[in-house]
Protein backbone atom coordinates (compact mmCIF):
# COMPACT_ATOMS: atom_id res chain seq x y z
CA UNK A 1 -1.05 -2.38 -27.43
CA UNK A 2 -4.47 -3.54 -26.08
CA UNK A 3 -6.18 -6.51 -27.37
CA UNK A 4 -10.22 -7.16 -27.70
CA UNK A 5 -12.09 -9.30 -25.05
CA UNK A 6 -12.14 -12.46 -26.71
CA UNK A 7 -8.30 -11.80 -27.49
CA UNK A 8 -7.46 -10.68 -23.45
CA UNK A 9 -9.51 -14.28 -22.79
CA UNK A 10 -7.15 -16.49 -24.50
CA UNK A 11 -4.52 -14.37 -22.95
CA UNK A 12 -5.55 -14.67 -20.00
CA UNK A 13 -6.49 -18.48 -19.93
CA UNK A 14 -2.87 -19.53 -21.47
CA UNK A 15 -1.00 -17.39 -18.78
CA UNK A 16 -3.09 -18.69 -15.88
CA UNK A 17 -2.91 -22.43 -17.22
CA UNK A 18 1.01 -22.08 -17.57
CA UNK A 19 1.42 -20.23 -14.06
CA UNK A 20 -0.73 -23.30 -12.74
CA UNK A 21 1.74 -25.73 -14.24
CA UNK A 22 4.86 -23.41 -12.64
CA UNK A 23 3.02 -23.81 -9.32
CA UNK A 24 2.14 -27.40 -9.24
CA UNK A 25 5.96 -28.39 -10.13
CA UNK A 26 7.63 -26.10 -7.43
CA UNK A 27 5.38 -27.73 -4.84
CA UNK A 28 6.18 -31.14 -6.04
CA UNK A 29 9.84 -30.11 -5.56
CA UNK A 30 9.56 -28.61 -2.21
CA UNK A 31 8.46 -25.13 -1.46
CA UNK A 32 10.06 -22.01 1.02
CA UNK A 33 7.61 -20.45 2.71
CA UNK A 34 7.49 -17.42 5.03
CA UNK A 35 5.62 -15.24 6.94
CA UNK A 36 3.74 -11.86 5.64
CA UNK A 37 3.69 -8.67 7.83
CA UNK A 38 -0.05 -9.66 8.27
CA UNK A 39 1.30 -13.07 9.33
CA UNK A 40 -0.40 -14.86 5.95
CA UNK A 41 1.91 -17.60 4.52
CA UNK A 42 3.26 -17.16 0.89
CA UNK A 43 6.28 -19.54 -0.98
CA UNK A 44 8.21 -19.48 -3.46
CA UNK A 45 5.78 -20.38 -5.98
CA UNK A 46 3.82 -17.57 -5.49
CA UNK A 47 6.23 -15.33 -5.87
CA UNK A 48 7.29 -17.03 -9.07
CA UNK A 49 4.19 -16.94 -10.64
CA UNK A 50 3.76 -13.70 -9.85
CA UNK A 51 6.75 -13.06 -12.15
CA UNK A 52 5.74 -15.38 -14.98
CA UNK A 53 2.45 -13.51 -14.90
CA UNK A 54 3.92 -10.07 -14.42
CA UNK A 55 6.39 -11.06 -17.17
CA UNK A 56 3.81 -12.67 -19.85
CA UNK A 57 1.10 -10.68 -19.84
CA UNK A 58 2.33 -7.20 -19.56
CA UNK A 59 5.06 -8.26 -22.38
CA UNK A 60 1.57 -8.80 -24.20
CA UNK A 61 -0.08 -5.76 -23.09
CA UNK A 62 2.20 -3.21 -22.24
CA UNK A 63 -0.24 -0.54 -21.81
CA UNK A 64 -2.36 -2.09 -19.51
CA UNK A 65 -1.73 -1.36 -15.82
CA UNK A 66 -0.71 -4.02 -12.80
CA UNK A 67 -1.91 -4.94 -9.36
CA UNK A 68 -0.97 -7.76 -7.82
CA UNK A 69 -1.18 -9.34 -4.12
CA UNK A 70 2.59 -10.15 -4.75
CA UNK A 71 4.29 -6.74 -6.45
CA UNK A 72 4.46 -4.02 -4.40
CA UNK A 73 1.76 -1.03 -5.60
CA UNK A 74 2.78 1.75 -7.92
CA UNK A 75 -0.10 4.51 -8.17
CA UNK A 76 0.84 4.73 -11.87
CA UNK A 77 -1.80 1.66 -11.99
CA UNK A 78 -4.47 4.51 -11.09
CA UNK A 79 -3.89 6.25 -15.00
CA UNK A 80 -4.18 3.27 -16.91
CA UNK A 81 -7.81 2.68 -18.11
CA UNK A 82 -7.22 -1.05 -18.37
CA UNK A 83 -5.55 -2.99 -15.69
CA UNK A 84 -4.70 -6.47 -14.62
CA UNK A 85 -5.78 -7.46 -11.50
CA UNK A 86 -4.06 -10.58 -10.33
CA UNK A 87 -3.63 -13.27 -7.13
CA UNK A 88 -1.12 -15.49 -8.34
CA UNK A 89 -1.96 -18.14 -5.93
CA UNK A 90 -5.30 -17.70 -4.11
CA UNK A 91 -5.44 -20.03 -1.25
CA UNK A 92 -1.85 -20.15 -0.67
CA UNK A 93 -2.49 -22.06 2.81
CA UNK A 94 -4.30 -24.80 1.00
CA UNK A 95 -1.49 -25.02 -1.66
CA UNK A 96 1.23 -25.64 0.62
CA UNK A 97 -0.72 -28.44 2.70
CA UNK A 98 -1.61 -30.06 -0.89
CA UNK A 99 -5.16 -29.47 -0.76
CA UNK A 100 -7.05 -28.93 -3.77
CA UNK A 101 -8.59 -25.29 -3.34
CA UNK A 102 -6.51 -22.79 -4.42
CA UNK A 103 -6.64 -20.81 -7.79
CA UNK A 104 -4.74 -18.79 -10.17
CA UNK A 105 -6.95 -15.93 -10.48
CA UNK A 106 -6.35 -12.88 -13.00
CA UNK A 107 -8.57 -10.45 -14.57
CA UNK A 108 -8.63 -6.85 -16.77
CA UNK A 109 -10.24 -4.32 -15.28
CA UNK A 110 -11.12 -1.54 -17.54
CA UNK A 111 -12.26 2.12 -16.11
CA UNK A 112 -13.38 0.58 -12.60
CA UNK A 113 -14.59 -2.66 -13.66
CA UNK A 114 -13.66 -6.11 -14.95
CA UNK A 115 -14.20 -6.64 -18.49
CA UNK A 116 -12.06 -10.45 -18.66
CA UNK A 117 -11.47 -12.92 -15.98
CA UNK A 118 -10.12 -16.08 -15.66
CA UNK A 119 -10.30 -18.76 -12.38
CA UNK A 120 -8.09 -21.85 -12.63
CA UNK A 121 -7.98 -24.17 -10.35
CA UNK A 122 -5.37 -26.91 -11.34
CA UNK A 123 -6.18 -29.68 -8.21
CA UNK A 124 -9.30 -29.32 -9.57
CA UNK A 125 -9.08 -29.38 -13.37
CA UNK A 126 -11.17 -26.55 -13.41
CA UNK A 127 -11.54 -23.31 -15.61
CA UNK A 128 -13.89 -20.29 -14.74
CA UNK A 129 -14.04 -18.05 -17.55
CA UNK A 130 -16.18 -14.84 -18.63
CA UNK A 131 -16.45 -11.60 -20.24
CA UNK A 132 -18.70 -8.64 -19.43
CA UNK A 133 -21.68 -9.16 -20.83
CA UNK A 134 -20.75 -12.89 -22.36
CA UNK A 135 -22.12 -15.26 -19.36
CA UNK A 136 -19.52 -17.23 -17.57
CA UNK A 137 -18.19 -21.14 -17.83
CA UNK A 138 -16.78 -23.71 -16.64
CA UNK A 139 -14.56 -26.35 -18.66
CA UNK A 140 -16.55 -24.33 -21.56
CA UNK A 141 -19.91 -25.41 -20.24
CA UNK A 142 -22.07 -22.38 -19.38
CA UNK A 143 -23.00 -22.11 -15.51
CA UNK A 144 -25.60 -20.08 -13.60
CA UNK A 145 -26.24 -19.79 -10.02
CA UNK A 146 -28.92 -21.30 -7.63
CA UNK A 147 -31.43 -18.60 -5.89
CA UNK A 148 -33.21 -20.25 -3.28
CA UNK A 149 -36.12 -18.36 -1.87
CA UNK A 150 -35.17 -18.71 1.68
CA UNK A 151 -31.37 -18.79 3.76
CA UNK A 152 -32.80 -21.96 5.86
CA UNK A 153 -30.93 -25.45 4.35
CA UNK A 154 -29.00 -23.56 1.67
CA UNK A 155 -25.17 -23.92 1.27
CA UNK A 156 -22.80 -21.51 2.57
CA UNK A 157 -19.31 -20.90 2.01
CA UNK A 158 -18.17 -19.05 5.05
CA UNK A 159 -16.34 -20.01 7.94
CA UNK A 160 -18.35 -21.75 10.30
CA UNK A 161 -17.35 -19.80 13.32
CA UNK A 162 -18.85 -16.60 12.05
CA UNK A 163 -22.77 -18.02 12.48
CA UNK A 164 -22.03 -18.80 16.56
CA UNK A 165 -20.70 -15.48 17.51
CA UNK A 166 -22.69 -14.17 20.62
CA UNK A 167 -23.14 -11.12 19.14
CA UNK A 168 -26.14 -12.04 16.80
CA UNK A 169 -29.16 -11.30 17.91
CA UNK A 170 -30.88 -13.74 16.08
CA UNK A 171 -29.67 -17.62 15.53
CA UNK A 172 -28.89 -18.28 12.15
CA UNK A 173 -30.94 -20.83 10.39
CA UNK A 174 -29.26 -24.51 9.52
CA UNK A 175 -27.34 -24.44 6.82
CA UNK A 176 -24.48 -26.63 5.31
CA UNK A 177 -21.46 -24.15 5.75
CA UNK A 178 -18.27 -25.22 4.77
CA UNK A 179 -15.03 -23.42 3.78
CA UNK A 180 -12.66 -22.75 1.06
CA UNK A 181 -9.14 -20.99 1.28
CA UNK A 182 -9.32 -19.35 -1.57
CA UNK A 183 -11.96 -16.61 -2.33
CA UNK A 184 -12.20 -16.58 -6.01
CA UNK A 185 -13.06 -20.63 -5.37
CA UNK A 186 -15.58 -19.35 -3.00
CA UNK A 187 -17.21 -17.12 -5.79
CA UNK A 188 -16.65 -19.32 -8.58
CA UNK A 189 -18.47 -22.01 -6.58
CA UNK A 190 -21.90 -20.10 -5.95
CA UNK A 191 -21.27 -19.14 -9.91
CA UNK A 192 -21.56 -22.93 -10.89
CA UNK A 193 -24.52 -23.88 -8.55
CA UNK A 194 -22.43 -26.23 -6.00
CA UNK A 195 -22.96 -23.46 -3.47
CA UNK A 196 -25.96 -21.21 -2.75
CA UNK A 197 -23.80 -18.34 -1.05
CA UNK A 198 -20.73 -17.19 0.38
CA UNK A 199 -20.35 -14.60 3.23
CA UNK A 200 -17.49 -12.84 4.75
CA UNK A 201 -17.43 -9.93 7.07
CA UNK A 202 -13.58 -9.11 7.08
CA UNK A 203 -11.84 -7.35 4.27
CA UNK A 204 -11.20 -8.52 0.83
CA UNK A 205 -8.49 -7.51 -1.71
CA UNK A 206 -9.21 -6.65 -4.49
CA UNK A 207 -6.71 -9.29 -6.95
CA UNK A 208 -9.96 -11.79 -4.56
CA UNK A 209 -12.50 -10.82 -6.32
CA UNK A 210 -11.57 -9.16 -9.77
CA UNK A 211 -12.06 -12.46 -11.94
CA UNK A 212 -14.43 -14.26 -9.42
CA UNK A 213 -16.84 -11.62 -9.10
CA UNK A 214 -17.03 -10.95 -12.83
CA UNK A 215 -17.31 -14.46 -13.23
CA UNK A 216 -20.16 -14.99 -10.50
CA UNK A 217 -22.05 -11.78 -11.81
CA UNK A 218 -22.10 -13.28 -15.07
CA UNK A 219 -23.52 -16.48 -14.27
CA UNK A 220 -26.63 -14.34 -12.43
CA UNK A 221 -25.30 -13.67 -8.66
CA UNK A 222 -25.28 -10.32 -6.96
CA UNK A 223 -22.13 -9.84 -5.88
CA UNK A 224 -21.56 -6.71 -2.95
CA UNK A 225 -19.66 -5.64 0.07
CA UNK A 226 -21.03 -6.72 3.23
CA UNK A 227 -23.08 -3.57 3.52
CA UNK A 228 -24.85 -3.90 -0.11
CA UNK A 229 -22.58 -1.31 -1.60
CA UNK A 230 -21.25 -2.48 -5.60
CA UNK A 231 -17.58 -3.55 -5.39
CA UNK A 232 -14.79 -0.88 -7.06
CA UNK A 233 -11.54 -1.85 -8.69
CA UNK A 234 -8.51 0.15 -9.49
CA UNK A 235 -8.54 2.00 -6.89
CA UNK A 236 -6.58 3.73 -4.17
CA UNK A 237 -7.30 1.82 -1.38
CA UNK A 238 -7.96 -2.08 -2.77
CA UNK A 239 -9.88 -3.35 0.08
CA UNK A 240 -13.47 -3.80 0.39
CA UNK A 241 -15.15 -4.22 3.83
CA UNK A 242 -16.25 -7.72 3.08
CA UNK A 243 -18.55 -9.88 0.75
CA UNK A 244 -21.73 -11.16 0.31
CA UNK A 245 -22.20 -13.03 -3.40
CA UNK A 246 -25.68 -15.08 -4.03
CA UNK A 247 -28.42 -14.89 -6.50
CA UNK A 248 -30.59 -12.24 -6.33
CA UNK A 249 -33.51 -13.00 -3.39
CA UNK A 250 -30.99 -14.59 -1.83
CA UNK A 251 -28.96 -12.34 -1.79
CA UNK A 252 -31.70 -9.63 -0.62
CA UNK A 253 -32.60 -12.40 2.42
CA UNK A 254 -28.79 -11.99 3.61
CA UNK A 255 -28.47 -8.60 3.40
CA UNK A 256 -31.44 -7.81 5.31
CA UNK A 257 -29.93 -10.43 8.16
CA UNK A 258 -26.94 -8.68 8.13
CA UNK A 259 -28.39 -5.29 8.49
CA UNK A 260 -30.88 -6.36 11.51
CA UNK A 261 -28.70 -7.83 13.79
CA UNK A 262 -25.20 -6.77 15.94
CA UNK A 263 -22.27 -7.76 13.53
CA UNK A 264 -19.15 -9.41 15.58
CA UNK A 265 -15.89 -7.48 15.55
């Protein structure tokens, strides 16, 4: 049976608080890790919570469909007009190395587009929440984005190496770029105002940005593809061509950057 948004929320928030728990005491008793085809780490832990996930909320919800960085696909997903959309751990790299930015990130996605999502990030003690149409929060404090009028001096999350390419044909402006592992951080972080932006140009998944973008969108950022184009969920192929997320002018000042100049490979 299906549950109402406020009802998916706690659902949500009491799974992703207990797989943060699961995750935090594997890694303080020693992880496995290996090697993806796409040569991304992931551990034990991540496989593990992908299971207590799997296991809790579709128990709770058994109509709703799955997709998940960590189960392998079933097109089956594609009938069900509400879906969860999870990344167990986002960030895994930062998890094993102990560093604090890495999130449990799940989300319901209902005909296209998510409804619920959640964003916990344990190292951090902090808790992303929103619903469509409900504004988003953090630690139950409601958070909106920045929108400065101008790229120059804001703060970027991107990686730093993507602004000296020779490719550009115009110098980016200064700007205080640093870099998170995870991408639903990334987005949650422009949501709450400690970042102005964050840009990537290679693909994201879309268990990345199911929760973080509904959360970001909610708290007033414009959240695309790195062409402009709205991002889709529950679909065949769950990879968009990248990401630009940032209040509205903003937003528009990036885009227009993006669309001027030669984009590296």
């Amino acid at each position: 049976m299906g549950g109402g948004r406020s009802d998916d929320l706690e659902l949500l928030r009491a799974a992703a608080r207990a797989a943060g728990v699961l995750a935090v005491e594997m890694r303080a008793a020693g992880l496995t890790t290996e090697l993806k085809p796409d040569k991304s780490p992931v551990s034990d832990a991540d496989l593990a919570v992908d299971a207590l996930l799997k296991e809790t909320l579709r128990q709770a919800r058994p109509a709703y469909g799955w997709l998940s960085e960590e189960t392998a696909d079933h097109a089956e997903r594609l009938e069900r007009q509400r879906v969860f959309v999870v990344d167990p751990i986002d960030g895994t790299r930062a998890f094993i190395k102990g560093r604090p930015w890495w999130t449990v990130s799940v989300a319901v996605v209902e005909a296209g587009r998510p409804v619920v999502g959640v964003v916990w990030a344990p190292d951090r003690h902090e808790l992303y929440e929103a619903t469509e149409g409900g504004g988003a929060t953090l630690n139950g404090q409601s958070i909106h984005t920045n929108d400065p009028a101008r790229i120059e001096d804001c703060a970027m999350l991107a990686d730093a190496a993507l602004f000296t390419h020779p490719e550009w044909r115009e110098p980016w402006p200064s700007m205080r770029v640093e870099a998170r592992n995870s991408i639903a951080y990334r987005l949650c972080s422009v949501a709450s105002g400690e970042f102005d932006a964050a840009l990537a140009l290679s693909p994201k998944s879309e268990w990345d940005l199911a929760a973080s973008a509904l959360i970001a969108a909610e708290a007033g950022c414009v959240v695309t593809d790195d062409l402009g184009r709205p991002l889709g969920y529950n679909r065949v192929n769950t990879q968009s061509s990248g990401l630009v997320c940032a209040g509205p002018a903003l937003h528009a000042l990036i885009l227009r950057r993006l669309a001027a100049i030669a984009r590296p490979d």
